[in-house]
PDB file of N, CA and C in Angstrom:
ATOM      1  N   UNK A   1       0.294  29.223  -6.482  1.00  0.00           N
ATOM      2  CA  UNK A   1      -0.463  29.029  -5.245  1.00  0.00           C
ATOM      3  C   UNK A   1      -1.887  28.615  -5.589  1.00  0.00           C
ATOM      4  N   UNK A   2      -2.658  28.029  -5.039  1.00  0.00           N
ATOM      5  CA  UNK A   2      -4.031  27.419  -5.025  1.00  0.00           C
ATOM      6  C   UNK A   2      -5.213  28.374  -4.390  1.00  0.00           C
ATOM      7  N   UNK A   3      -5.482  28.412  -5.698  1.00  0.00           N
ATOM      8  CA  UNK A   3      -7.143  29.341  -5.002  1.00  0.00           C
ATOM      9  C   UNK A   3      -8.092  28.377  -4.760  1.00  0.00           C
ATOM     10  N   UNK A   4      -8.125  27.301  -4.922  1.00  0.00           N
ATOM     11  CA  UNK A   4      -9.151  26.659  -4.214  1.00  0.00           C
ATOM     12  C   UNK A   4      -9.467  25.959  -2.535  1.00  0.00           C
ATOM     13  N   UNK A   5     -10.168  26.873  -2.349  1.00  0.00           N
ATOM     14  CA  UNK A   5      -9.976  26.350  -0.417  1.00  0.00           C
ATOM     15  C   UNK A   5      -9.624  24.906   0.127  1.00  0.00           C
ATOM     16  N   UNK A   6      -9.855  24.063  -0.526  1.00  0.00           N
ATOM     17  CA  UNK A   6      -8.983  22.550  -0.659  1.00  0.00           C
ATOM     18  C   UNK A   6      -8.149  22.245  -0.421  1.00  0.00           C
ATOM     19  N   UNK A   7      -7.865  23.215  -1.830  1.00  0.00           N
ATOM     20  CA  UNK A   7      -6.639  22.829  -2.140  1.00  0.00           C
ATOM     21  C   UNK A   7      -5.349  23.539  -1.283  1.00  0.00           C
ATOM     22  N   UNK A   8      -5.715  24.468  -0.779  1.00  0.00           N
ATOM     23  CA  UNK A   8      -5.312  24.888   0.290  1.00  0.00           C
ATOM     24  C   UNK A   8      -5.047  24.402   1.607  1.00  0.00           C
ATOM     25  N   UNK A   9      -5.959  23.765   2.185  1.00  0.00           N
ATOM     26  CA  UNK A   9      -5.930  22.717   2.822  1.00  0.00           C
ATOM     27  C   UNK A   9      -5.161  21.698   2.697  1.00  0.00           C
ATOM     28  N   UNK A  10      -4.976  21.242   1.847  1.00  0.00           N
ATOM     29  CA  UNK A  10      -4.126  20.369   1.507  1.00  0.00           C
ATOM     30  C   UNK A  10      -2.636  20.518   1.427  1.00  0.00           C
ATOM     31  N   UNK A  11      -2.669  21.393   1.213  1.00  0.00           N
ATOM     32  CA  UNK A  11      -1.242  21.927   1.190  1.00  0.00           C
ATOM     33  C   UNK A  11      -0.941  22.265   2.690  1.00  0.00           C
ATOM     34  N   UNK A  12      -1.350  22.854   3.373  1.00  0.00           N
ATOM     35  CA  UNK A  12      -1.363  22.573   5.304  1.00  0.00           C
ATOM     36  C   UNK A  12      -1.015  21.277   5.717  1.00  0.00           C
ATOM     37  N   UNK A  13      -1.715  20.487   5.341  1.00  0.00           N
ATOM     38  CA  UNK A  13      -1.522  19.306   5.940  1.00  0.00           C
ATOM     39  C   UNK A  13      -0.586  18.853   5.496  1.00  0.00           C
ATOM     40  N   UNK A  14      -0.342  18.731   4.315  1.00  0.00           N
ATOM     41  CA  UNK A  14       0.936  17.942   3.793  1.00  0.00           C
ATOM     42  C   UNK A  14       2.172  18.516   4.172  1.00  0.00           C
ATOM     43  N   UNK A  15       2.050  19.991   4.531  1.00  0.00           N
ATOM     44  CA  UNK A  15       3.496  20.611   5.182  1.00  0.00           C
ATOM     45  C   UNK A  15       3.113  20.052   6.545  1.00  0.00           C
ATOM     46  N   UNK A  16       2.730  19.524   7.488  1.00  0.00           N
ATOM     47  CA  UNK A  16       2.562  18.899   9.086  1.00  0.00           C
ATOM     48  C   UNK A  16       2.587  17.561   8.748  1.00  0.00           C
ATOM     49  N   UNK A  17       2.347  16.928   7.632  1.00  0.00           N
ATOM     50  CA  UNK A  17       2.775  15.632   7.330  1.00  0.00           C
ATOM     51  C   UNK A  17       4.215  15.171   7.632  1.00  0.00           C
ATOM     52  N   UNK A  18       5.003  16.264   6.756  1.00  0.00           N
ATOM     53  CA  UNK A  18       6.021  16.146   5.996  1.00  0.00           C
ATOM     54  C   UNK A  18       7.047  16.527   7.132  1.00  0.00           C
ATOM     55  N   UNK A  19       6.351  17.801   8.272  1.00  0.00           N
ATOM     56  CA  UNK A  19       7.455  17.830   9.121  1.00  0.00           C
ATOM     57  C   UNK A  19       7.370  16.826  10.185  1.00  0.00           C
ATOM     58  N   UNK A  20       6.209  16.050  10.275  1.00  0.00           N
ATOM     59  CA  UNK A  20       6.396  15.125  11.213  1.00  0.00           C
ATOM     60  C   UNK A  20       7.079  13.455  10.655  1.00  0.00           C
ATOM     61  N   UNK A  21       7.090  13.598   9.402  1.00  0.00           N
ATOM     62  CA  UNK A  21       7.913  12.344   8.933  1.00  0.00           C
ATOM     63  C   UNK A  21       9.585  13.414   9.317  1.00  0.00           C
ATOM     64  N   UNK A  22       9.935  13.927   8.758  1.00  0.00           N
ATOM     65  CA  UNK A  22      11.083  14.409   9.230  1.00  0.00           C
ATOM     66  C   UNK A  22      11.734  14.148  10.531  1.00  0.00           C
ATOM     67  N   UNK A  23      10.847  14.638  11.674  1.00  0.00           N
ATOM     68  CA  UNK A  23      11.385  14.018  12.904  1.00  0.00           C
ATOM     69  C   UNK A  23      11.367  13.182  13.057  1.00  0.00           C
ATOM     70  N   UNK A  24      10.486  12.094  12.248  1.00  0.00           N
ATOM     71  CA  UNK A  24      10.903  10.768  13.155  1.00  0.00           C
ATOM     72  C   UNK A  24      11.767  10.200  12.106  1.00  0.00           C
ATOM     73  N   UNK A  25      11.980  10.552  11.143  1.00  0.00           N
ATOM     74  CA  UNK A  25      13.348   9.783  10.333  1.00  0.00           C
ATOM     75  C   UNK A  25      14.345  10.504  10.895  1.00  0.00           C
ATOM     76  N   UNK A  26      14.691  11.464  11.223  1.00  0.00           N
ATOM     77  CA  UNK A  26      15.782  12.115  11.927  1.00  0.00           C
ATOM     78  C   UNK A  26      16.003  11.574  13.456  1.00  0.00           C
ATOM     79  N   UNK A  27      14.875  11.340  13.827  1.00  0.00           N
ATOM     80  CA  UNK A  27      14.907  10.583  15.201  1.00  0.00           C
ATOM     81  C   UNK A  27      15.879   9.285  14.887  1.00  0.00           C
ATOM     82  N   UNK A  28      15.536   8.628  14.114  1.00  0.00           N
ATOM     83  CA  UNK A  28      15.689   6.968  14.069  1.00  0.00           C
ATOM     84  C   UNK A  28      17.045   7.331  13.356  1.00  0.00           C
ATOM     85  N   UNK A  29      18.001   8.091  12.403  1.00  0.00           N
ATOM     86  CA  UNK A  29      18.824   8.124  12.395  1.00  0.00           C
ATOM     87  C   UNK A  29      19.894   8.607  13.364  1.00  0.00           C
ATOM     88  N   UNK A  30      19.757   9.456  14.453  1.00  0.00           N
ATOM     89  CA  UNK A  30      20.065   9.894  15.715  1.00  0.00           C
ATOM     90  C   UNK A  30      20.460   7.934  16.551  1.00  0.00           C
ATOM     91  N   UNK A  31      19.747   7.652  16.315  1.00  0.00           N
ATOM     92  CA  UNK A  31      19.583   6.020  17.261  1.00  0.00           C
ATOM     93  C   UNK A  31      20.493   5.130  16.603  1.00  0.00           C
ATOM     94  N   UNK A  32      20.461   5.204  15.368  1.00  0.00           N
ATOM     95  CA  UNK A  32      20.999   4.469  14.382  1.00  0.00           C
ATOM     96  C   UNK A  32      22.797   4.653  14.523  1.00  0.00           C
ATOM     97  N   UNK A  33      22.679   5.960  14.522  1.00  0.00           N
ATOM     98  CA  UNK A  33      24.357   6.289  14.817  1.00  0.00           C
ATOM     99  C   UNK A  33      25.002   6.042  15.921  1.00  0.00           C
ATOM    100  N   UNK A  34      23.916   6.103  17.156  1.00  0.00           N
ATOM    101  CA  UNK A  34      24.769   5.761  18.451  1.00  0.00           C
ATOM    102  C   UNK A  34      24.609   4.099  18.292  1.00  0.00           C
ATOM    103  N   UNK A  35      23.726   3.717  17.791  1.00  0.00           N
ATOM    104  CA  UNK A  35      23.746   2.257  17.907  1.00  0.00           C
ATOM    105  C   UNK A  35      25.461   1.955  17.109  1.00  0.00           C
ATOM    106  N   UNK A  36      25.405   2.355  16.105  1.00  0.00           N
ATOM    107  CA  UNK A  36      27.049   2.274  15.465  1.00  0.00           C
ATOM    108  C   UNK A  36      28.422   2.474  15.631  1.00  0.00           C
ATOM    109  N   UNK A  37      28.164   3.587  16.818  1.00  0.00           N
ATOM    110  CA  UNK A  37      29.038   3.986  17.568  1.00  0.00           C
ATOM    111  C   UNK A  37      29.514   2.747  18.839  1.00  0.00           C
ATOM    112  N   UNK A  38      27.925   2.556  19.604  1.00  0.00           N
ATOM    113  CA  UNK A  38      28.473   1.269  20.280  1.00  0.00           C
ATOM    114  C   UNK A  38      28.818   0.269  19.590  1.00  0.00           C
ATOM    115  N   UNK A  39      28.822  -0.504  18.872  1.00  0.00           N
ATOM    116  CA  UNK A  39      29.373  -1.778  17.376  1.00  0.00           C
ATOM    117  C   UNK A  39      30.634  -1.105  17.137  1.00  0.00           C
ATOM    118  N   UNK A  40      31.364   0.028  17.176  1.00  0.00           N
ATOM    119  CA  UNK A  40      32.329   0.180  16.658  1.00  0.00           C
ATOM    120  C   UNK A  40      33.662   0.665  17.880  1.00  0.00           C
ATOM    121  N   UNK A  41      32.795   0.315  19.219  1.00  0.00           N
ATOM    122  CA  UNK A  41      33.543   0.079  20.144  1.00  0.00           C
ATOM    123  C   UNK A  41      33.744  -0.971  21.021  1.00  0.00           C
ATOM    124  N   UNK A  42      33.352  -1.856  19.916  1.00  0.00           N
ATOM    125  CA  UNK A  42      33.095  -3.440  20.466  1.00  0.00           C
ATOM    126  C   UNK A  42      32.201  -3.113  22.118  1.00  0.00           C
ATOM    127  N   UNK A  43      31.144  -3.007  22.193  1.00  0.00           N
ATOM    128  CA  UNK A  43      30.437  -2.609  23.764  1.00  0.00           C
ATOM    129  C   UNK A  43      29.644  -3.751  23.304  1.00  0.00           C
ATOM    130  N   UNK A  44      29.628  -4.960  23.202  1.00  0.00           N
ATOM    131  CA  UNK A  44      28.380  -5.643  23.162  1.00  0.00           C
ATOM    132  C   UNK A  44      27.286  -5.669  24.190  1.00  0.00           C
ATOM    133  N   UNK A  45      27.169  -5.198  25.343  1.00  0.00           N
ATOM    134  CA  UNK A  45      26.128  -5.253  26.090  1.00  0.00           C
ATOM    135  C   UNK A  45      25.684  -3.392  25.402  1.00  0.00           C
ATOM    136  N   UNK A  46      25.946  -2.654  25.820  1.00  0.00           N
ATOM    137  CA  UNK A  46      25.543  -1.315  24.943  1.00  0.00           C
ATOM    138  C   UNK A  46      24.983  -1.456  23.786  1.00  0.00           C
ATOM    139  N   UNK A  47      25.526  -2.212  23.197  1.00  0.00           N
ATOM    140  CA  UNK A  47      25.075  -2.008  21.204  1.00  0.00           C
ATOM    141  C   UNK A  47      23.814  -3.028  21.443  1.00  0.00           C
ATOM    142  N   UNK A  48      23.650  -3.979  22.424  1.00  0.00           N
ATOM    143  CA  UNK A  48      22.594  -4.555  22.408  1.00  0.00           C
ATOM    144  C   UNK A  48      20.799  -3.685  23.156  1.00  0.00           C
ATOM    145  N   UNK A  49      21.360  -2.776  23.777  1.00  0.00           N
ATOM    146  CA  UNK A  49      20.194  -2.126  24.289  1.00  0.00           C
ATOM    147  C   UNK A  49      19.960  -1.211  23.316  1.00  0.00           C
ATOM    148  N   UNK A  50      20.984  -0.801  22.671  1.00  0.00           N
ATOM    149  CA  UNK A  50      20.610   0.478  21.571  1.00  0.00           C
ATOM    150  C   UNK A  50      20.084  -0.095  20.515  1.00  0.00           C
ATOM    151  N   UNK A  51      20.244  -1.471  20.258  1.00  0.00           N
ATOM    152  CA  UNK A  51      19.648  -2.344  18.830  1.00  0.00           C
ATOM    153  C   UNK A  51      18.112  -2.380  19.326  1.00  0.00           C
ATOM    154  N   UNK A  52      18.085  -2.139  20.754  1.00  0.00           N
ATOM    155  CA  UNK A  52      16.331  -2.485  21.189  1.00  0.00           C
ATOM    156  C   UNK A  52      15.522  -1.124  20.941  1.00  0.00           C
ATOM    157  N   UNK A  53      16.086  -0.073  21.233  1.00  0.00           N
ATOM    158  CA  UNK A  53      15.040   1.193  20.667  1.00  0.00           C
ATOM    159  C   UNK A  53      15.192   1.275  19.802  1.00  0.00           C
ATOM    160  N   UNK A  54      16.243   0.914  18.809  1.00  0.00           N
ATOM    161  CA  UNK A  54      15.899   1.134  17.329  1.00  0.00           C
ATOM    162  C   UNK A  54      15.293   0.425  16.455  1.00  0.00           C
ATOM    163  N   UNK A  55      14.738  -0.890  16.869  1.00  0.00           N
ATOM    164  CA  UNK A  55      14.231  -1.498  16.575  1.00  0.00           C
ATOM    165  C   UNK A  55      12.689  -1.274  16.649  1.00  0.00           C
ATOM    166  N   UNK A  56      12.437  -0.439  18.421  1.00  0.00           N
ATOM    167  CA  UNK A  56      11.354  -0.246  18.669  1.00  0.00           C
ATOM    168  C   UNK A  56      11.185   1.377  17.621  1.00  0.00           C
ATOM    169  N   UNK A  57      12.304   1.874  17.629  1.00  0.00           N
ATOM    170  CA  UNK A  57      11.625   3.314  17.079  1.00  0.00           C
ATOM    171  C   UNK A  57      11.394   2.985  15.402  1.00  0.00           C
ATOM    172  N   UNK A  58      12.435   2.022  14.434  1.00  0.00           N
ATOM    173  CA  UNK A  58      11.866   1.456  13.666  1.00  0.00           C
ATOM    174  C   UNK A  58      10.013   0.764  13.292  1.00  0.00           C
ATOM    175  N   UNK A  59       9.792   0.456  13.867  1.00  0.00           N
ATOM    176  CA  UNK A  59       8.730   0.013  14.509  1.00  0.00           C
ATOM    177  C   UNK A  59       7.263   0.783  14.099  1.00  0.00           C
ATOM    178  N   UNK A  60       8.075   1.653  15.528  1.00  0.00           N
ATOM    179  CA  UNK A  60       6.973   2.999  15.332  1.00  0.00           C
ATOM    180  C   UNK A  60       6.458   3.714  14.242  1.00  0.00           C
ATOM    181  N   UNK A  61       7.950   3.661  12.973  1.00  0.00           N
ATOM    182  CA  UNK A  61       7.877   4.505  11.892  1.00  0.00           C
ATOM    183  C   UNK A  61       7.248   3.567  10.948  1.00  0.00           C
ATOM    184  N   UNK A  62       6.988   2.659  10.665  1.00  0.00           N
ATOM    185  CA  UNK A  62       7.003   1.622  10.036  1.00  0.00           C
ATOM    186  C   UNK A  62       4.971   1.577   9.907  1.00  0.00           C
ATOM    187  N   UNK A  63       4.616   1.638  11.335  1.00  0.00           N
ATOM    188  CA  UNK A  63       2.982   1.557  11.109  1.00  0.00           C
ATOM    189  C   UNK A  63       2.713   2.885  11.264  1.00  0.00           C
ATOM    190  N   UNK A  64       3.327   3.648  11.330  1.00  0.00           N
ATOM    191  CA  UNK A  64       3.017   5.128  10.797  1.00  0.00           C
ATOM    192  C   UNK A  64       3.162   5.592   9.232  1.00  0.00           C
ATOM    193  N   UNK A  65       3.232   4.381   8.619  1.00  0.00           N
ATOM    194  CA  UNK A  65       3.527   4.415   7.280  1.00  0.00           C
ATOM    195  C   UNK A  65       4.820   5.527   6.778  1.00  0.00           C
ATOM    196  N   UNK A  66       5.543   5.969   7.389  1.00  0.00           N
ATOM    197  CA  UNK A  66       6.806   6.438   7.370  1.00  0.00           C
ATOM    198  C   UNK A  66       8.317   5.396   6.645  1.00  0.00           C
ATOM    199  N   UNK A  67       8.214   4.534   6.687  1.00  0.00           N
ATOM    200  CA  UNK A  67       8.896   3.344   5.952  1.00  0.00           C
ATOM    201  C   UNK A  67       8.110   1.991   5.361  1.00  0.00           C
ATOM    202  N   UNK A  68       8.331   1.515   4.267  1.00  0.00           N
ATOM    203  CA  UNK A  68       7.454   0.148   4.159  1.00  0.00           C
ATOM    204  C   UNK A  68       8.167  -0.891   4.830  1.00  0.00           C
ATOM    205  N   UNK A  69       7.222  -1.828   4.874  1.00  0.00           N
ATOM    206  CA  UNK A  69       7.153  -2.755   5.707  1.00  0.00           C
ATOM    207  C   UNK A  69       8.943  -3.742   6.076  1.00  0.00           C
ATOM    208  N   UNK A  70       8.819  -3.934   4.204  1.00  0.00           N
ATOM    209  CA  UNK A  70      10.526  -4.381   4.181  1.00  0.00           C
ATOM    210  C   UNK A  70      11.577  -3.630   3.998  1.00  0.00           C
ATOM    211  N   UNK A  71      11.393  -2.197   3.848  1.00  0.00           N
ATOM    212  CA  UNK A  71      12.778  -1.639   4.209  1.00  0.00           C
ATOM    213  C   UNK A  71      12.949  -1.631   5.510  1.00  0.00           C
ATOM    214  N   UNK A  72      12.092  -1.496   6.437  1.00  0.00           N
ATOM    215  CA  UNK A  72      12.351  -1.883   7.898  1.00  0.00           C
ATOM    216  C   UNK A  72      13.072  -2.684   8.353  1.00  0.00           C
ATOM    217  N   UNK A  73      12.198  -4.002   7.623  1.00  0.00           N
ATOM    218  CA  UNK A  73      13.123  -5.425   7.767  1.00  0.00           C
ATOM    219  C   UNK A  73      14.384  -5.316   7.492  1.00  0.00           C
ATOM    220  N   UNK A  74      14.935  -4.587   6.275  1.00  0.00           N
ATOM    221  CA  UNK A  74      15.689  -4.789   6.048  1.00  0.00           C
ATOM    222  C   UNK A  74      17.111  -3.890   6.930  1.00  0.00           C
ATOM    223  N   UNK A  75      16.349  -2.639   7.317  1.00  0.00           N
ATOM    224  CA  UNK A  75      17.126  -1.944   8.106  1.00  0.00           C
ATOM    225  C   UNK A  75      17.716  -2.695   9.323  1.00  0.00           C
ATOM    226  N   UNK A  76      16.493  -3.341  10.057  1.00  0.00           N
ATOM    227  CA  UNK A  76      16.548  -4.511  10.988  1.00  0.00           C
ATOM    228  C   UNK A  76      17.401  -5.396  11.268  1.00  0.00           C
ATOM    229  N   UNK A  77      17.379  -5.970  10.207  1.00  0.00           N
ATOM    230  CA  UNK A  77      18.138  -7.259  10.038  1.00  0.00           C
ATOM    231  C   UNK A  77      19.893  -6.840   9.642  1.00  0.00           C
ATOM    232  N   UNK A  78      19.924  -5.903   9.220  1.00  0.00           N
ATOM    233  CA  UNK A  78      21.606  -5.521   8.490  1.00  0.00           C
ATOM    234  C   UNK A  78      22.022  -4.985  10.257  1.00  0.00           C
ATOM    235  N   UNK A  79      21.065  -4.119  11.116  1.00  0.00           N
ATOM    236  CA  UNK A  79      22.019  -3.599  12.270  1.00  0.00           C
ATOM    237  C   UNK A  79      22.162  -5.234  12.892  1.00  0.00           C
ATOM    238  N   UNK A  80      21.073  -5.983  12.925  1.00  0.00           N
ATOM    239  CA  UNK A  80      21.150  -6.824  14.115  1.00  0.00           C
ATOM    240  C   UNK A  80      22.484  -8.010  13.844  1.00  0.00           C
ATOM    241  N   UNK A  81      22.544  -8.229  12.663  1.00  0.00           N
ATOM    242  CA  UNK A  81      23.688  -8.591  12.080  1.00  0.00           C
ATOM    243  C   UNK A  81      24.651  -8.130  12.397  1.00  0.00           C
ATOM    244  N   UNK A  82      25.022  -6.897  12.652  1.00  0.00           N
ATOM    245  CA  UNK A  82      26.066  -6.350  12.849  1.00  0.00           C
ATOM    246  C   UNK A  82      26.263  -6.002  14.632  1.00  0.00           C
ATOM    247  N   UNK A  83      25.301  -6.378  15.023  1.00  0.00           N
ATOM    248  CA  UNK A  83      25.432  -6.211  16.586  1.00  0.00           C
ATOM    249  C   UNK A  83      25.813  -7.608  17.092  1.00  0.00           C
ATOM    250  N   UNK A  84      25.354  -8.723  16.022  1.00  0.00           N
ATOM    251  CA  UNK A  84      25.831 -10.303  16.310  1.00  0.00           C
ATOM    252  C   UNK A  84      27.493 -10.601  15.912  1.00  0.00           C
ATOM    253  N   UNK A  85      27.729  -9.679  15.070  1.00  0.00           N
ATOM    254  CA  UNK A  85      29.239  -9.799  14.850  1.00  0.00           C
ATOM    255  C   UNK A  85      30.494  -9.510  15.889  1.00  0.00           C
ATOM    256  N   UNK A  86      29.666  -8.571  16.704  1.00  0.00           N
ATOM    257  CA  UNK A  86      30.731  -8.034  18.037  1.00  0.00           C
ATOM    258  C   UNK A  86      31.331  -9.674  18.515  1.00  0.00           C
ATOM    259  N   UNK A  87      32.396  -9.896  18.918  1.00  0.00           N
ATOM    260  CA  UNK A  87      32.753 -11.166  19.586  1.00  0.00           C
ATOM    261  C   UNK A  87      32.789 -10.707  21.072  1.00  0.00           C
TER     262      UNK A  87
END
């Protein structure tokens, strides 16, 4: 443990860091699955509104420095792909 009042501090914050990256990666995987769920029931109008908050909640996490810039993209681009495949 840290005897220096700092460093103490620091250690606070980084546990409220850490639980707030948690929710929102747990958030965006929550989105992620129903988005998959609609794609895997061929719903193309469904899988297309759910590709839009996850995109937006992607987003969110992304300039919250919670993901870099191109794993986003890349998260992005593999669902939207797969929401273009529905016939």
């Amino acid at each position: 443990m840290a005897n220096i009042k700092s460093a103490k501090k620091r250690i606070l914050v980084i546990e409220k860091k850490t639980l707030r990256n948690k929710m929102i990666k747990s958030k965006i995987k929550t989105v992620i699955k129903k988005l998959e769920a609609a794609i895997a029931a061929n719903d193309k109008e469904l899988a297309k509104e759910r590709l839009a908050v996850v995109i937006s909640e992607i987003d969110k996490a992304t300039s919250k420095g919670i993901f870099h810039k191109n794993t986003a993209s890349r998260k992005i681009s593999r669902l939207t792909k797969a929401v273009n495949k529905i016939a």
